[in-house]
Each structure stands twice: as structure tokens, then as C-alpha cells.
Protein backbone atom coordinates (compact mmCIF):
# COMPACT_ATOMS: atom_id res chain seq x y z
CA UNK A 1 101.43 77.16 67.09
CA UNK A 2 102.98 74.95 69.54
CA UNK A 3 106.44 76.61 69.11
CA UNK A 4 104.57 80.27 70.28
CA UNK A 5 103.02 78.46 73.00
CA UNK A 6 105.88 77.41 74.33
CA UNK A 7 107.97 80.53 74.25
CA UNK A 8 104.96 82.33 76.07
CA UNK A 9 105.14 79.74 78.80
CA UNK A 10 109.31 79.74 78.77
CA UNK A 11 108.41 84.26 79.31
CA UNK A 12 105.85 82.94 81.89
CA UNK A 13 108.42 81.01 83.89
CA UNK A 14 110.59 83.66 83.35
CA UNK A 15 108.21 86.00 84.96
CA UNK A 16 106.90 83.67 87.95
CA UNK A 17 110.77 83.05 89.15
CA UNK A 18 112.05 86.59 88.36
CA UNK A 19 108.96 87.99 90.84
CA UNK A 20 109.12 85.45 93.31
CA UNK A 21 112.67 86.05 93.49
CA UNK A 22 112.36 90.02 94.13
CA UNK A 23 109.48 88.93 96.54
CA UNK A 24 112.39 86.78 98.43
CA UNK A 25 115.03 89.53 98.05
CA UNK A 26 112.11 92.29 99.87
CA UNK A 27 111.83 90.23 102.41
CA UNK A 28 115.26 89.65 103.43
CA UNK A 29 116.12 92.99 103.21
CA UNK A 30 112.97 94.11 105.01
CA UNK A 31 113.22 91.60 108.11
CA UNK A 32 116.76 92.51 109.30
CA UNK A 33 115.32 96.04 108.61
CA UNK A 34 112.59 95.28 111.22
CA UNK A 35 115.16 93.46 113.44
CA UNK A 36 117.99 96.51 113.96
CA UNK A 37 115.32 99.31 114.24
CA UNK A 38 113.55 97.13 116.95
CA UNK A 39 116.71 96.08 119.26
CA UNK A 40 119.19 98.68 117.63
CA UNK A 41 116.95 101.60 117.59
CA UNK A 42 114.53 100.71 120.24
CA UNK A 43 112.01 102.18 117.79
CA UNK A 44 110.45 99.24 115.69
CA UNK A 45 109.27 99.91 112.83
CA UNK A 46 105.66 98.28 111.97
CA UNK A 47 105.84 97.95 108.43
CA UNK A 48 108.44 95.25 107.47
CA UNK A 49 106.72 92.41 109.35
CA UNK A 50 103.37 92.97 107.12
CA UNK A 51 104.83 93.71 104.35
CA UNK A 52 106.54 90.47 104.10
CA UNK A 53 103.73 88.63 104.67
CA UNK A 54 101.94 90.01 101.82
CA UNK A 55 105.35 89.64 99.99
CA UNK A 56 105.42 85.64 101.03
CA UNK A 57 101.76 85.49 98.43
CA UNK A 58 103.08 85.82 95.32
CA UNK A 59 106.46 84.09 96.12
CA UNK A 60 104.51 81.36 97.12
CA UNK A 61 102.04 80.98 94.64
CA UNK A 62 104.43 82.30 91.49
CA UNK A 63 107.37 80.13 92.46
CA UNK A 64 104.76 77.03 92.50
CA UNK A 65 104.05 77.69 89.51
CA UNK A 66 107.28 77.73 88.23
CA UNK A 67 108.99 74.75 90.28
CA UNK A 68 106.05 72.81 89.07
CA UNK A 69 106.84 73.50 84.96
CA UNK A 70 110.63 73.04 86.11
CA UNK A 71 109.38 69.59 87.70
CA UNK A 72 111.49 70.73 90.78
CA UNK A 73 108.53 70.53 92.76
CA UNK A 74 108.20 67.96 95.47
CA UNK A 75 107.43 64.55 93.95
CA UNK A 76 107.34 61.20 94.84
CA UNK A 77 108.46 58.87 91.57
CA UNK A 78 109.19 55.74 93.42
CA UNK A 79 106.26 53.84 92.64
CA UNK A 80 105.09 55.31 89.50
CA UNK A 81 109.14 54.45 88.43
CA UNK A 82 108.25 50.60 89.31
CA UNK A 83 105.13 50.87 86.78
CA UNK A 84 105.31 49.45 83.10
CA UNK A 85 105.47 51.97 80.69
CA UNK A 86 101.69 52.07 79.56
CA UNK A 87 100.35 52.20 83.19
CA UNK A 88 102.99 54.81 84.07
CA UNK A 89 101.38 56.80 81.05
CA UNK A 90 98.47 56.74 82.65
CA UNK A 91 99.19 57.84 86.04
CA UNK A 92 100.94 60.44 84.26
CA UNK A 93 97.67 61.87 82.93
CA UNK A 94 95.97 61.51 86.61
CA UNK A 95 98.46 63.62 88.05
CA UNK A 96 98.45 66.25 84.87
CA UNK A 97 94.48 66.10 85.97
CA UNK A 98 94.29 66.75 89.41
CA UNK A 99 96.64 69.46 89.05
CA UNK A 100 94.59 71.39 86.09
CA UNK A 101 91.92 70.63 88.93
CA UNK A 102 94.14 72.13 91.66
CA UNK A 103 94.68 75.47 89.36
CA UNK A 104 90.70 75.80 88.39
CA UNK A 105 89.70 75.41 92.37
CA UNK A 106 92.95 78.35 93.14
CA UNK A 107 91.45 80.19 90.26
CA UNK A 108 87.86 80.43 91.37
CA UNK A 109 87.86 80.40 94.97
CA UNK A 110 91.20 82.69 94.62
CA UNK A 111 88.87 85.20 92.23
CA UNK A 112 86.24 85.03 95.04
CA UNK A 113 88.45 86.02 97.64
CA UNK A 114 90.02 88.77 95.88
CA UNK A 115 86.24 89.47 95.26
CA UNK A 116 85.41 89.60 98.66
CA UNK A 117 88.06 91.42 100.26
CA UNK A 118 88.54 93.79 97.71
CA UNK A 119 87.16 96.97 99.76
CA UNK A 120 89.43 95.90 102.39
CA UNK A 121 92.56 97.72 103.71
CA UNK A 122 95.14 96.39 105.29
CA UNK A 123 95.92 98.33 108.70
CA UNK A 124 99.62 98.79 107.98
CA UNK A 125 99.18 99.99 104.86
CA UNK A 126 95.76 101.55 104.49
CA UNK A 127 96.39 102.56 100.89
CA UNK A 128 96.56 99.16 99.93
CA UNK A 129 93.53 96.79 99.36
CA UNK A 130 93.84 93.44 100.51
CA UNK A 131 91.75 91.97 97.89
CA UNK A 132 95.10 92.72 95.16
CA UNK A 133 97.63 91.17 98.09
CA UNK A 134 95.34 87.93 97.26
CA UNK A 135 95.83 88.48 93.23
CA UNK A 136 98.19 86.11 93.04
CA UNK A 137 96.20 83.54 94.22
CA UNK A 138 93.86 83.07 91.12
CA UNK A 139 96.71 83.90 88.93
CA UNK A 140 99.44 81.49 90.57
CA UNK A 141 96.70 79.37 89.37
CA UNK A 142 96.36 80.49 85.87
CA UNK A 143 100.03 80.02 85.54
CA UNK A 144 99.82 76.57 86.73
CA UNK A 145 97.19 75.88 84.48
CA UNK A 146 98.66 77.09 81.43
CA UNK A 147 101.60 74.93 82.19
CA UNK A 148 99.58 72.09 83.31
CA UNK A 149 97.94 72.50 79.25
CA UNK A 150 101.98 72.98 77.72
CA UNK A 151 102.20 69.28 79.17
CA UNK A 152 99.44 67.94 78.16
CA UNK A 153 99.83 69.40 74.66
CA UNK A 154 103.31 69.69 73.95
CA UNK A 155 105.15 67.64 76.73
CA UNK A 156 107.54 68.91 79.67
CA UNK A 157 109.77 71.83 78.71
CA UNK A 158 112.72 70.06 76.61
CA UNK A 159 116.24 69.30 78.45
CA UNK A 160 117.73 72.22 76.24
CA UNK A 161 114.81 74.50 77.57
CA UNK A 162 115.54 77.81 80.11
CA UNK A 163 114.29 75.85 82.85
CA UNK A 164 116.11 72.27 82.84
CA UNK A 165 118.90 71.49 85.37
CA UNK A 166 121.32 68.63 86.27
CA UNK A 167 120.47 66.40 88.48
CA UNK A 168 122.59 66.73 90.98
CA UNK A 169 124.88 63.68 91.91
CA UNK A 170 125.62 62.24 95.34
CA UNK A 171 128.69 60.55 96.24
């Protein structure tokens, strides 16, 4: 069971970066876009600044996710490095639980604000409800969580795994 687990959360990853990433690739197409039709064209066009804010939601909250599986999320280690073994354990699990506590709160008060602006349009796109640009709130969450419970339950995603990388070494 654990070996399915993990390859659902290695097609999870795979998902969160691969979205995030087009999300990134919109926007820097989309910006310049706004850029030459404003000072080129002297006709700006109003939909590529909204659209990559909307577009800067999911990256955010899907490439979280991901980074924070990948443990290439921001992290201090220095003290919990200095720790003996047990009591580094131990702050381990603190840190696993705060952030399964950080995913519930994104996944209910995210759900509520999809909730609540659901009958919402956005001006620039009025075919568009605002309450689905906030979707990946509650499920940035849900991904975190999930990966938060692949810790917790299996460990961190093995050095052989899709997501592991070399550290990087300064001279």
C-alpha cells in the first residue's frame, strides 16, 4: 500500500510542478505581450496584466506544494542540525504538525472563499468566476497535506525518487 501511495504522490508532484510551470511560462509570455502592445502599439491591451495575476494562484500555491515534498522549500536547519538525534526527531514531528495544520486552515478557509466568491466575475474576464481562480487555494492545500501524510507515513521521497537533487557545492 505504501508503494501506491507513493507513486500517487511522485504523479502529484509531477502535476503541481508541471502546472505551476505552464502558469510561469503564461505569464512571461503574457507580460511582454502587455508591454509591446502598450508602448509599441500605443493600444494596451487589458487582459495580460489580470490574467497573470490569476495565473500567479496556482503557481504559487502548486509549486508550494511541490518545493515542500522536494524539501527545496525555505528552511532553516541550523539549530535543529545542533540537536541530538532523539530531540531532532521530535522537532521533526512539530514541524510535520504545524504544516498538516497549515494545509487543513488553506483547505477550509480556501473552500470558504471559493464558497463565497463563487458568483463572482472577474471584470476582465466576465466569463470567468473568481471563486475557481481561488481553487487552488484549498487544493494547494490538499496537496500539501497529502505530502505532509507520505512523511509521516512513509518518510521523505527517497534520494533515487523523481524529485531529489544535488546539493549544490560552493567553492
Amino acid at each position: 500500500m505504501a508503494h501506491l501511495y507513493r507513486k500517487a504522490m511522485d504523479a502529484l508532484y509531477l502535476f503541481c510542478i508541471g502546472f505551476a510551470g505552464i502558469a510561469l511560462v503564461i505569464m512571461t509570455v503574457v507580460i511582454p505581450w502587455g508591454i509591446y502592445t502598450r508602448y509599441v502599439l500605443n493600444s494596451g491591451s487589458a487582459w495580460p496584466e489580470p490574467l497573470s495575476v490569476l495565473l500567479v494562484i496556482p503557481f504559487t500555491f502548486f509549486a508550494a506544494a511541490a518545493c515542500y515534498r522536494g524539501g527545496v522549500h525555505i528552511s532553516v536547519t541550523l539549530f535543529i542540525g545542533a540537536l541530538p538525534t532523539p530531540l531532532r526527531r521530535v522537532v521533526d514531528l512539530a514541524v510535520e504538525g504545524v504544516m498538516a495544520l497549515l494545509a487543513v486552515f488553506m483547505i477550509i478557509w480556501g473552500a470558504q472563499l471559493v464558497d463565497t466568491t463563487l458568483h463572482q466575475v472577474i471584470a476582465e474576464f466576465p466569463f470567468l468566476s473568481a471563486g475557481i481562480t481561488y481553487m487552488p487555494i484549498p487544493l494547494g492545500g490538499l496537496f500539501t497535506l497529502l505530502f505532509v501524510i507520505e512523511r509521516l507515513w512513509i518518510g521523505p521521497p527517497p534520494r533515487d525518487s523523481i524529485v531529489y537533487r544535488e546539493p549544490v557545492e560552493l567553492n
